[in-house]
Protein backbone atom coordinates (compact mmCIF):
# COMPACT_ATOMS: atom_id res chain seq x y z
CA UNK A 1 7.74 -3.47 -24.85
CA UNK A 2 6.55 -5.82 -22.17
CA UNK A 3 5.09 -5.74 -18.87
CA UNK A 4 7.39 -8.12 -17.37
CA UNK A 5 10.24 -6.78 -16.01
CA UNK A 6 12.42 -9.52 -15.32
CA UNK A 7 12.04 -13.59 -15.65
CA UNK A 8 13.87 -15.79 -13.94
CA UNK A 9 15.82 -13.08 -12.39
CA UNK A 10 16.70 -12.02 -15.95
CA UNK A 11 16.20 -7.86 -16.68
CA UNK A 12 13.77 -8.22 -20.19
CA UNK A 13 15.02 -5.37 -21.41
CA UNK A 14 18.64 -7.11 -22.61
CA UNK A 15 19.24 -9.05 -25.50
CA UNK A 16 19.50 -12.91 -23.88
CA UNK A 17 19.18 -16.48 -24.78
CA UNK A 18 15.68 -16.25 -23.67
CA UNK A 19 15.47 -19.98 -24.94
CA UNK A 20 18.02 -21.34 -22.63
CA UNK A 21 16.37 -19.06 -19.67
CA UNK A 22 12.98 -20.15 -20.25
CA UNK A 23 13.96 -24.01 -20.59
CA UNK A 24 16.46 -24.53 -17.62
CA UNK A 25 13.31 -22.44 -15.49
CA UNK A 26 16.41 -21.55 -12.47
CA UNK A 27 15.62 -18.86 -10.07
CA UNK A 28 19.36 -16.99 -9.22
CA UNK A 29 17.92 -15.95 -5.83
CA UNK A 30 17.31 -19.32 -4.92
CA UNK A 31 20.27 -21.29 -6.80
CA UNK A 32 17.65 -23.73 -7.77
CA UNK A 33 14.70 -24.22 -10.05
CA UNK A 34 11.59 -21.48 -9.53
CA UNK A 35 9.67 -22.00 -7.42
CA UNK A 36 6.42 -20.38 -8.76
CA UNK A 37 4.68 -23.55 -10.54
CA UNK A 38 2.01 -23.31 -12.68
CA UNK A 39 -1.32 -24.85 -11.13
CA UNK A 40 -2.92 -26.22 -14.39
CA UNK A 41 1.32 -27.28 -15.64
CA UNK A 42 2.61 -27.92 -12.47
CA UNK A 43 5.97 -29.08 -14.58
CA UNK A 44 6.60 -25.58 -15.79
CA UNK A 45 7.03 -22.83 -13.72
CA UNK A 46 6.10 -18.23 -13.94
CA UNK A 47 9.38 -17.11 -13.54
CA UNK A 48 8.22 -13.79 -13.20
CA UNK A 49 10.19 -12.06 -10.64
CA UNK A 50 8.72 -8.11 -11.50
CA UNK A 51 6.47 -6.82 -13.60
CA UNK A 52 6.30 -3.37 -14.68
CA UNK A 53 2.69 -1.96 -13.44
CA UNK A 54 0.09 1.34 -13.37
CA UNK A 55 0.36 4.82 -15.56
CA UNK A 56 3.51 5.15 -14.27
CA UNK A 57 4.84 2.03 -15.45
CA UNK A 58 6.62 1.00 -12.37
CA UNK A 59 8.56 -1.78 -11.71
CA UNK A 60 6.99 -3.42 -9.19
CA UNK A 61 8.26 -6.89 -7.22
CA UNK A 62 5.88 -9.98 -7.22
CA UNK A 63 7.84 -12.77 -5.79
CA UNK A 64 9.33 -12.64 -2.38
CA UNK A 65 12.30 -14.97 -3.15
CA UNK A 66 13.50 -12.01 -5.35
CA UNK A 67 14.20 -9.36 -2.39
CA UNK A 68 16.84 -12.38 -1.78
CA UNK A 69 19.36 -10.56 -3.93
CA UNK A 70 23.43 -11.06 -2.78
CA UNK A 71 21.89 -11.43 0.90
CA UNK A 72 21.35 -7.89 1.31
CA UNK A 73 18.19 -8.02 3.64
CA UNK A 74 20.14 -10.13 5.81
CA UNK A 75 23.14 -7.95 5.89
CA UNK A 76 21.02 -4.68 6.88
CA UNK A 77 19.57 -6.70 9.92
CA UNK A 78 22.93 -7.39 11.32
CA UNK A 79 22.64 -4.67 13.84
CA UNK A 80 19.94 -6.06 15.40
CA UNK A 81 21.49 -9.10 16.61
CA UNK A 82 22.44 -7.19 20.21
CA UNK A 83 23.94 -10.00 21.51
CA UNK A 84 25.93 -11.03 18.36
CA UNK A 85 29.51 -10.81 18.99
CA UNK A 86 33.05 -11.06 16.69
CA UNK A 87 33.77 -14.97 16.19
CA UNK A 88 30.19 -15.76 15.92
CA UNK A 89 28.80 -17.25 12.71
CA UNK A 90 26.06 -15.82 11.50
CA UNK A 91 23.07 -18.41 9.77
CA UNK A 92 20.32 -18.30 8.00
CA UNK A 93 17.25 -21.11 8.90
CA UNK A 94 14.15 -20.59 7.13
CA UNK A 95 10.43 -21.26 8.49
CA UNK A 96 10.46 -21.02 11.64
CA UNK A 97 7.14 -21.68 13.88
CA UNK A 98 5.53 -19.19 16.14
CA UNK A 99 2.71 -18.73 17.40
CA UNK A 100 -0.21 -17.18 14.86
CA UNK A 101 2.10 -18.60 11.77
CA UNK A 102 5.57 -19.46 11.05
CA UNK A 103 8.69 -16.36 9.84
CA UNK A 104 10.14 -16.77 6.61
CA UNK A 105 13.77 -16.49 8.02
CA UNK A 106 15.66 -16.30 10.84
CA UNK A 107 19.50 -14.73 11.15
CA UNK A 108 20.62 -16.38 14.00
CA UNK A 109 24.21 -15.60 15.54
CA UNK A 110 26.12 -18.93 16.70
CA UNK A 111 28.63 -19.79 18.66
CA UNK A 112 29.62 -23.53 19.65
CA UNK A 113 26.38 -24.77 17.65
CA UNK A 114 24.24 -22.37 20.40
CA UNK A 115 21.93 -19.99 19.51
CA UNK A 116 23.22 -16.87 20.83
CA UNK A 117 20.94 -14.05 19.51
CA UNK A 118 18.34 -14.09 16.35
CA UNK A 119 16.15 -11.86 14.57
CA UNK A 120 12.88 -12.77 12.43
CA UNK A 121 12.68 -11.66 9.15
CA UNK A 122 9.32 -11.72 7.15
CA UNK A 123 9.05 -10.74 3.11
CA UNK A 124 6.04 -9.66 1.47
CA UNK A 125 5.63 -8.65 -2.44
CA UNK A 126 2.54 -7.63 -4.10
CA UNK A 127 -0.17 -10.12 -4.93
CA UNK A 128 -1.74 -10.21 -8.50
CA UNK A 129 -5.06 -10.45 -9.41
CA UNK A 130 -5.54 -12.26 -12.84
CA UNK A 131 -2.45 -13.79 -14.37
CA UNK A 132 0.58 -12.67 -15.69
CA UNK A 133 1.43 -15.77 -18.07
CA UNK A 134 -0.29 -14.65 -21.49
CA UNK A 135 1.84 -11.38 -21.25
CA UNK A 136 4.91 -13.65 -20.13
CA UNK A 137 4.46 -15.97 -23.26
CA UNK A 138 4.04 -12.86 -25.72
CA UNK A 139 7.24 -11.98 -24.26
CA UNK A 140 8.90 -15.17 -25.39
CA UNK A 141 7.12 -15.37 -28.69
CA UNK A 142 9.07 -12.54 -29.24
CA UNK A 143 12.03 -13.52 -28.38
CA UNK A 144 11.70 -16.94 -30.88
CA UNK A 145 10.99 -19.21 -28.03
CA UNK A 146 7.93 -21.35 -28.77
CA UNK A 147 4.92 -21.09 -27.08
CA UNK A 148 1.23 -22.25 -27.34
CA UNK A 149 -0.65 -20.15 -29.57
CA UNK A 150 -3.64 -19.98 -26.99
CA UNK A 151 -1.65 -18.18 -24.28
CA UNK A 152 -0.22 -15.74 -26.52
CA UNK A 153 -3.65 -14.91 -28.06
CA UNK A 154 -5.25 -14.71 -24.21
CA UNK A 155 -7.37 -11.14 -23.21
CA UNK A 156 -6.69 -12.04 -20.01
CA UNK A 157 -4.56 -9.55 -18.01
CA UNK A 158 -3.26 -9.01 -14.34
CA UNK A 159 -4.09 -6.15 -11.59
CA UNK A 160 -2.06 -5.44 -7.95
CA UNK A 161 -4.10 -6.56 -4.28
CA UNK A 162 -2.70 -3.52 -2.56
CA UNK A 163 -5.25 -3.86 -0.12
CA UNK A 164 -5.61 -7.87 1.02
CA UNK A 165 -1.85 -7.79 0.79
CA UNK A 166 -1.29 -4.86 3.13
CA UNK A 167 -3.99 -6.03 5.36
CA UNK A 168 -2.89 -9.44 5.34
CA UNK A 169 0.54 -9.05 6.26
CA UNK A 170 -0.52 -6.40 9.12
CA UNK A 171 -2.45 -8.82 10.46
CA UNK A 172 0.00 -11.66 10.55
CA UNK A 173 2.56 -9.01 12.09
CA UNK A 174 0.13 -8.74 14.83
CA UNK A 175 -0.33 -11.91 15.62
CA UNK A 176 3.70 -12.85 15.33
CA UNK A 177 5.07 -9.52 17.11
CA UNK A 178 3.50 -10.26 20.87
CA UNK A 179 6.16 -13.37 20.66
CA UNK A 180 9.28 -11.65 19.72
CA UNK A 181 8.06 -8.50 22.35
CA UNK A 182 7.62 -10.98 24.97
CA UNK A 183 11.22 -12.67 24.16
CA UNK A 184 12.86 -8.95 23.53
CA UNK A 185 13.73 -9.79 19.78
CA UNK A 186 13.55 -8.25 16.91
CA UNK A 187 10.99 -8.89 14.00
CA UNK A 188 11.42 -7.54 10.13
CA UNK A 189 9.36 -6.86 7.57
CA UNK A 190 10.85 -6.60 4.39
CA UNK A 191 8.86 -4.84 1.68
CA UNK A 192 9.57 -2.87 -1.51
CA UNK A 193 8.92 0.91 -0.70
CA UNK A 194 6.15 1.02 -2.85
CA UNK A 195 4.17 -1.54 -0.94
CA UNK A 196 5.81 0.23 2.37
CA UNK A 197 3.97 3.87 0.81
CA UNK A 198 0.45 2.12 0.55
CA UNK A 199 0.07 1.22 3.75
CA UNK A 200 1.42 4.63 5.29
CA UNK A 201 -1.28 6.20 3.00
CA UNK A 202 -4.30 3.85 3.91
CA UNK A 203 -3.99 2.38 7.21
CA UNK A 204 -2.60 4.74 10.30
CA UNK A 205 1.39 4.92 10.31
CA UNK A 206 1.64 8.38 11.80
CA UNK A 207 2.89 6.87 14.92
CA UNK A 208 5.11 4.93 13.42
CA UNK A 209 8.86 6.36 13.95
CA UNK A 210 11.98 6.61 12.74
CA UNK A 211 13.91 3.11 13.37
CA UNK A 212 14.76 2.30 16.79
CA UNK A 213 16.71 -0.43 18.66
CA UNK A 214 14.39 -0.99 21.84
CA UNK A 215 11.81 -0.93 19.57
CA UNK A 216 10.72 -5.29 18.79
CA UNK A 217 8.87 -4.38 14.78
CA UNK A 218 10.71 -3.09 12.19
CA UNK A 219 9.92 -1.83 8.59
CA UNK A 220 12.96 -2.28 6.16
CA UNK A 221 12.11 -0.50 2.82
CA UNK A 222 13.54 -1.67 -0.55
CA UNK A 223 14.30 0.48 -3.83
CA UNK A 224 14.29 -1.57 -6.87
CA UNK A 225 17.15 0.42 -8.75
CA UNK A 226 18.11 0.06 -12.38
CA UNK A 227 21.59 -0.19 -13.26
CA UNK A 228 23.57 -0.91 -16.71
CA UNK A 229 23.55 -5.00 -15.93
CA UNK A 230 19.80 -4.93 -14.62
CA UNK A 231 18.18 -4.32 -11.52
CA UNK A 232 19.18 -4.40 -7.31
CA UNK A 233 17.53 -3.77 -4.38
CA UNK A 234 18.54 -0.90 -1.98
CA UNK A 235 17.49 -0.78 1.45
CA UNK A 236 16.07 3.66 1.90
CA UNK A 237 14.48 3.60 5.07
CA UNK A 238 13.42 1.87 8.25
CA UNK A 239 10.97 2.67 10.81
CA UNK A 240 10.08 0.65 14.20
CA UNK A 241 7.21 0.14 16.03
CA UNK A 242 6.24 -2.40 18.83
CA UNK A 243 2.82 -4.90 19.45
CA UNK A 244 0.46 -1.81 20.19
CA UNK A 245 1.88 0.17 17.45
CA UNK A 246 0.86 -2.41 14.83
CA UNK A 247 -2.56 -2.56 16.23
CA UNK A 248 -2.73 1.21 16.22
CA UNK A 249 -2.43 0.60 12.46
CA UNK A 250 -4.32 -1.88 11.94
CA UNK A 251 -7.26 0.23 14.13
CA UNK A 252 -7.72 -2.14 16.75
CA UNK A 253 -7.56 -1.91 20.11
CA UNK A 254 -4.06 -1.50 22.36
CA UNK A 255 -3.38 -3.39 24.66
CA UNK A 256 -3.37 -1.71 28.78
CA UNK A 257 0.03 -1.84 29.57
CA UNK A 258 -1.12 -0.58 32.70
CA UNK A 259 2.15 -1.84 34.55
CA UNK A 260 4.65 0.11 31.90
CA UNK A 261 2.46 3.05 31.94
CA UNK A 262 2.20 3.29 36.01
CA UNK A 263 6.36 3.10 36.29
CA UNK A 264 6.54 5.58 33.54
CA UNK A 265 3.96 8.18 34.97
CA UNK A 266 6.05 7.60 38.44
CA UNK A 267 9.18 8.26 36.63
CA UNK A 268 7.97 11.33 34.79
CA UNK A 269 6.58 12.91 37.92
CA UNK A 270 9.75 12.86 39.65
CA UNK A 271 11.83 14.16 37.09
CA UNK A 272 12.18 17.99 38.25
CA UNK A 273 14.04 16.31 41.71
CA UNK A 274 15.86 14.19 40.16
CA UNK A 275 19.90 14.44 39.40
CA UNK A 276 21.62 15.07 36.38
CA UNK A 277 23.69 12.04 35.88
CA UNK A 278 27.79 13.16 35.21
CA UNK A 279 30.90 11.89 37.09
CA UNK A 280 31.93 13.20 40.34
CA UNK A 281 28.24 14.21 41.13
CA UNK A 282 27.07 12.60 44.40
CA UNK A 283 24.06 10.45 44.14
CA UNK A 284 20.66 10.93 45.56
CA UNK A 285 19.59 8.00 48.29
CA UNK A 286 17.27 5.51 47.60
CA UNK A 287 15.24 4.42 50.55
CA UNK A 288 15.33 0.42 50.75
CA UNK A 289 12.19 -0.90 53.18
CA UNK A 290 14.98 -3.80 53.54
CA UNK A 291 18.09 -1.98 54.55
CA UNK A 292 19.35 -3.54 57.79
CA UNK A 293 21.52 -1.78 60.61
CA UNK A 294 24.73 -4.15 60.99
CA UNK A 295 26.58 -2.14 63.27
């Protein structure tokens, strides 16, 4: 048995030319070599994509490139492009600056080369603590590959930041969200469901709601499923929220919309006069200081 759950994209659990896998060092979420270099071999890279983690030994994602799988999380954001329409091409630009950091993607709808309608997309997988390589090389050893002795005889092990990397990526949602509320577009986190349950258990989610259009933040949580030829991700649930919701969880102070909250008190107030809206029904009058007698 080993802790690492797949390598270079590759479930650890098959029989594979672990040789080949671990020499040509490609990520197949990326179509390219991995990323994930080694600081003291920056030639070679980790190629761990999941490890499997805890008493219950679950299968937990540590590289964000790896929630790329067959374009999925782009697919289930679709229906936030409200202005996207049939004939439109739909593209995929990564980094994109804003204000308190950059977004990892952005699915932009195009027509004519114009930007029509986008939505920001933001991953975030758990952070280690420690290192994951000695248990990576045993692996290999294993498997016949050859490895340095060294690694393979290492004590050194690897933990999960729940906390920094919850807090973290709160915090850079706060900072990033006022921008997308302000431009009325949409911003997604994407996040493995485990990840998604820590921070409804430690920081304060019970305002957050069930997934809503008019609504600028929302959560996209991913099942890591196992199937016959390895392992996909499966979008279960999504919530939304907007700028003052994610400081609500964060415990920090809202921001006055004193102007939205005025209207709305108005609104509310007049509700028991006001008209149930169906056809044929005549219309109540609304009293314009600027109406001018022509006649």
């Amino acid at each position: 048995m080993t802790k690492v759950a797949e390598l270079y994209g590759n479930p650890t659990n098959q029989s594979l030319s672990w040789g080949d896998i671990a020499s040509s060092q490609s990520c197949p979420f990326l179509s390219r070599k991995c990323l994930k270099n080694r600081k003291s071999e920056p030639d070679l890279t980790i190629g761990s994509c999941t490890v499997s983690y805890g008493r219950e030994a679950r299968n937990i994602i540590i590289c964000p490139f790896r929630l790329l799988e067959r374009s999925q999380i782009f697919t289930d954001c679709i229906h936030l492009l409200t202005l996207h329409e049939p004939g439109n091409e739909l593209r995929i630009i990564p980094e994109i600056a804003v204000p308190g950091g950059s977004i990892d993607y952005c699915l932009a709808s195009v027509r004519s080369g114009k930007v029509i309608d986008f939505v920001g997309i933001e991953l975030q997988t758990l952070d280690t603590t420690g290192t994951v390589w000695p248990e990576r090389q045993r692996f290999l050893q294993r498997h016949g590959v050859a490895v340095k002795d060294t690694d393979v005889a290492s004590k050194k092990g690897f933990g999960m930041n729940w906390k920094m990397t919850a807090k973290t990526i709160l915090m850079q949602l706060h900072h990033k969200i006022h921008t997308f509320e302000h431009l009325s577009k949409h911003l997604v986190l994407v996040a493995q469901d485990c990840l998604i349950d820590y921070m409804q258990r430690e920081f304060s989610f019970e305002h957050i709601q069930d997934a809503r259009l008019g609504n600028p933040m929302h959560f996209h949580s991913y099942e890591l499923l196992a199937e016959t030829s390895g392992y996909r991700i499966q979008l279960t649930e999504r919530w939304s929220t907007d700028a003052n919701g994610i400081a609500q969880c964060l415990g920090l102070q809202t921001s006055p919309r004193v102007e939205l909250e005025a209207m709305l008190r108005q609104i509310e107030e007049k509700l028991p006069q006001s008209t149930l809206l169906f056809v044929g029904q005549p219309l109540p009058v609304s009293t314009h200081e600027d109406v001018a007698d022509d006649s």
